[in-house]
C-alpha atoms as a PDB file:
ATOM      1  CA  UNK A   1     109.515 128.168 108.369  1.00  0.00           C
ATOM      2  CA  UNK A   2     107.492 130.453 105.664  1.00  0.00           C
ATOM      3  CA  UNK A   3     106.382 127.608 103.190  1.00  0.00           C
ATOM      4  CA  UNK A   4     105.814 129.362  99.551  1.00  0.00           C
ATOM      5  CA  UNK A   5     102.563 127.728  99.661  1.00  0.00           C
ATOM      6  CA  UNK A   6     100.233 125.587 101.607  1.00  0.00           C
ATOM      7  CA  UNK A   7     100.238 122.544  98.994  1.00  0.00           C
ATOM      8  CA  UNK A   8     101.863 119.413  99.187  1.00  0.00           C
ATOM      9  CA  UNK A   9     102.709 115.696  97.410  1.00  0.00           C
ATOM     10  CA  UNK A  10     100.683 113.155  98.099  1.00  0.00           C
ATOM     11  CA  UNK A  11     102.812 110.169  97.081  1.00  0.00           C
ATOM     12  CA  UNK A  12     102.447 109.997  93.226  1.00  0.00           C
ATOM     13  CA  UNK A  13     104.413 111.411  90.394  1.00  0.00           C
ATOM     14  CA  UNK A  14     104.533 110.549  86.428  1.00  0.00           C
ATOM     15  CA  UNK A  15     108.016 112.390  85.991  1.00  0.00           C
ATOM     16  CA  UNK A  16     109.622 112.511  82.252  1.00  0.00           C
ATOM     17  CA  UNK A  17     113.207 110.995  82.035  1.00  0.00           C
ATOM     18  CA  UNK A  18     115.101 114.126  81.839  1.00  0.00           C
ATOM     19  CA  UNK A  19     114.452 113.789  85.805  1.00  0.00           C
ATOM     20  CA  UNK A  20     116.839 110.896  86.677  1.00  0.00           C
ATOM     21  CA  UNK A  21     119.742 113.136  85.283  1.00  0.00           C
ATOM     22  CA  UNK A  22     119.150 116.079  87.625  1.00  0.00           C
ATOM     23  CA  UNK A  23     119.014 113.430  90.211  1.00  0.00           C
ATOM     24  CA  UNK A  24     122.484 112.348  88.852  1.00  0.00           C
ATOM     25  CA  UNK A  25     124.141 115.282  89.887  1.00  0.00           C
ATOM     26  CA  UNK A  26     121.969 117.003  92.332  1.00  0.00           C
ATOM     27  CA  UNK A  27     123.655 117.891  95.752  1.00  0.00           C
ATOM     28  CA  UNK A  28     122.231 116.592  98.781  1.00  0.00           C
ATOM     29  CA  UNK A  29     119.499 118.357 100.670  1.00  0.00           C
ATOM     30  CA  UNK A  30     117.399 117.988 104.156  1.00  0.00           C
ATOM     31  CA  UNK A  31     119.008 115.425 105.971  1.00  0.00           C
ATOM     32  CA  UNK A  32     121.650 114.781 104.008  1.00  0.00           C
ATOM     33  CA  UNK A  33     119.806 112.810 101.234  1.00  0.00           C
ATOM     34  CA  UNK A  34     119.121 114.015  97.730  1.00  0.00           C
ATOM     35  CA  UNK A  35     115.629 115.583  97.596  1.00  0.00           C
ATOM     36  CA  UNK A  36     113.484 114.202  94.713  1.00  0.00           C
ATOM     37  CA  UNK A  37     111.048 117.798  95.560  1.00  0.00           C
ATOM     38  CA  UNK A  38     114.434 119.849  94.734  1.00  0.00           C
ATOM     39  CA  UNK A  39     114.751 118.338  91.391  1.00  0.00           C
ATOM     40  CA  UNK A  40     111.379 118.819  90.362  1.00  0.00           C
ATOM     41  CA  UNK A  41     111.911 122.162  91.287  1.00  0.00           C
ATOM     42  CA  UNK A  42     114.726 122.344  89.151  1.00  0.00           C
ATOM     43  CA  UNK A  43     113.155 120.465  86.307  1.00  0.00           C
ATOM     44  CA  UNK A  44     109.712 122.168  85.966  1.00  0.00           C
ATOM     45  CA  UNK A  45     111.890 125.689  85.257  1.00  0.00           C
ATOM     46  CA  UNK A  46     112.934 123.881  82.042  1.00  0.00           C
ATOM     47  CA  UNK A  47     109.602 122.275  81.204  1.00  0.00           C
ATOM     48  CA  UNK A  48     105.934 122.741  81.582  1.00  0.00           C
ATOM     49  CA  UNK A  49     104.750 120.133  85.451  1.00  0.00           C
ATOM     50  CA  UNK A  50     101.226 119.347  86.218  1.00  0.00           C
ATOM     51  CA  UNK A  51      99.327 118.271  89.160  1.00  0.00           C
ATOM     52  CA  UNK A  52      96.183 116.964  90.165  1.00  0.00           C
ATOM     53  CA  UNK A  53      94.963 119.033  93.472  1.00  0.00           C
ATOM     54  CA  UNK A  54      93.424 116.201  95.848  1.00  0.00           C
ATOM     55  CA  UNK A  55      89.968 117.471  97.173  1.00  0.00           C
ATOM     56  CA  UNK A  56      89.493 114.761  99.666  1.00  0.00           C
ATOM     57  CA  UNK A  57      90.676 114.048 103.106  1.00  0.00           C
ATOM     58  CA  UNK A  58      94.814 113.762 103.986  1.00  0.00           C
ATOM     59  CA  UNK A  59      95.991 112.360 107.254  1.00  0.00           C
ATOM     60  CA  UNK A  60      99.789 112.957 108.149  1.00  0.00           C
ATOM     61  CA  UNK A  61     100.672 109.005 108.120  1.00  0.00           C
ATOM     62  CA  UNK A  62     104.694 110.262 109.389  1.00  0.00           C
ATOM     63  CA  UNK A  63     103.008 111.197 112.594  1.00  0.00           C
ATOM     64  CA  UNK A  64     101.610 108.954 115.122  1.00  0.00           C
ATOM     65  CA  UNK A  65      98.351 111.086 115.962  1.00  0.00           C
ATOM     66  CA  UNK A  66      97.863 110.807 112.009  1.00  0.00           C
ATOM     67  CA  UNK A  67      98.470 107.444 111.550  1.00  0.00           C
ATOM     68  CA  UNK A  68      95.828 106.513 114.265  1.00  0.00           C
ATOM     69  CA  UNK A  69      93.488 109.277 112.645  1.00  0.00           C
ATOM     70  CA  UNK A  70      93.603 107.365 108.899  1.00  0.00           C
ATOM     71  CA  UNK A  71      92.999 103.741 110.491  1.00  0.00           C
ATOM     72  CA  UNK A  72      90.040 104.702 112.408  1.00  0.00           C
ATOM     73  CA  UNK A  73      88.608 106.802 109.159  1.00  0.00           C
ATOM     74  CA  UNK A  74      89.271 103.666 106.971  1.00  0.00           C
ATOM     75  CA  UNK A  75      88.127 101.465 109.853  1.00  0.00           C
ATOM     76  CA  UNK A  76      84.809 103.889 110.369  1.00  0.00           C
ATOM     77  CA  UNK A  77      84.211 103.711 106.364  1.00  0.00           C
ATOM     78  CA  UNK A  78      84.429  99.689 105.943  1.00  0.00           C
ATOM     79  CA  UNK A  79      80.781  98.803 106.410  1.00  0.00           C
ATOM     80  CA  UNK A  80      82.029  95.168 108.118  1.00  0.00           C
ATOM     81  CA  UNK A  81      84.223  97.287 110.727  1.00  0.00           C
ATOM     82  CA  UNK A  82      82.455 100.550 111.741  1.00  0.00           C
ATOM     83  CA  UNK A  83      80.044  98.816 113.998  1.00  0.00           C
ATOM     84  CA  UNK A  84      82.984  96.932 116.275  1.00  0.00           C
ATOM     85  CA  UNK A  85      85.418  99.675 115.702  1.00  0.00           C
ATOM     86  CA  UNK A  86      82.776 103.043 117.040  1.00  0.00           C
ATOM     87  CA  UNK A  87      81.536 100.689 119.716  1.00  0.00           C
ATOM     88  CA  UNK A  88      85.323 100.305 121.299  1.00  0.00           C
ATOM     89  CA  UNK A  89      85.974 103.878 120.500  1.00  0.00           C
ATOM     90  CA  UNK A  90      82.870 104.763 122.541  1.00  0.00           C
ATOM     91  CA  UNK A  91      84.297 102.477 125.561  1.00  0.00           C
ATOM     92  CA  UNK A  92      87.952 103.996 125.401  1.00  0.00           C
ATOM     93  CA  UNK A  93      86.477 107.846 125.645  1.00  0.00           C
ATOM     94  CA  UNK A  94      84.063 106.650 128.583  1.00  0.00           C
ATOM     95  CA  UNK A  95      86.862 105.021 130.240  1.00  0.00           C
ATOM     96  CA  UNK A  96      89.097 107.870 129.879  1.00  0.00           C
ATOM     97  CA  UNK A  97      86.379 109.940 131.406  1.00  0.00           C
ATOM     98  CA  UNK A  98      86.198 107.653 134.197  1.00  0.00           C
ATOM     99  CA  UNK A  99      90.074 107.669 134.671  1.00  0.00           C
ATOM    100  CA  UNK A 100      89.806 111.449 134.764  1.00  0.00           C
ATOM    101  CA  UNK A 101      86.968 111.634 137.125  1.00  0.00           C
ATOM    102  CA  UNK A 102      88.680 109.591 139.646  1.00  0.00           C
ATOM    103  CA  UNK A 103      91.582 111.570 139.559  1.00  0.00           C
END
């Protein structure tokens, strides 16, 4: 799909009230559900919308290959796991080599 942009949310909102009554009476979007996104669309054509851009690292947590990707980065950055945690990674890539080698 052509996205309008290459931003996204990243879980956080202060939203004024006049929200909750576009939500009232929105019609239902993706899935079937009613799409908070849609009525922020709708609302920040009536009023001025802010956001913070986030300069730091974002893992996809809805996939699995990003889920694994933010525990091993918040493992890796814990100063009383990184140690255990880069050690076993180490072993899983040289057994994986291994596997492949025998192959």
């Amino acid at each position: 799909a052509n996205a309008p942009s290459n931003f996204y949310i990243n879980g956080r909102y202060i939203l004024q009230p006049e929200i909750f009554a576009l939500l009232g009476n929105q019609q239902r979007g993706a899935d079937d559900e009613i799409q908070l996104t849609d009525a922020m669309v709708r609302l920040s054509k009536e009023q001025p919308f802010f956001a913070q851009p986030f300069l730091g690292r974002m893992f996809d947590c809805g996939s699995k290959e990003g889920f694994i990707q933010a525990n091993i980065a918040f493992a890796l950055a814990r100063d009383d796991m990184k140690g255990p945690v880069f050690e076993m990674l180490q072993e899983f890539v040289r057994s994986h080599e291994r596997q492949e080698e025998a192959a």
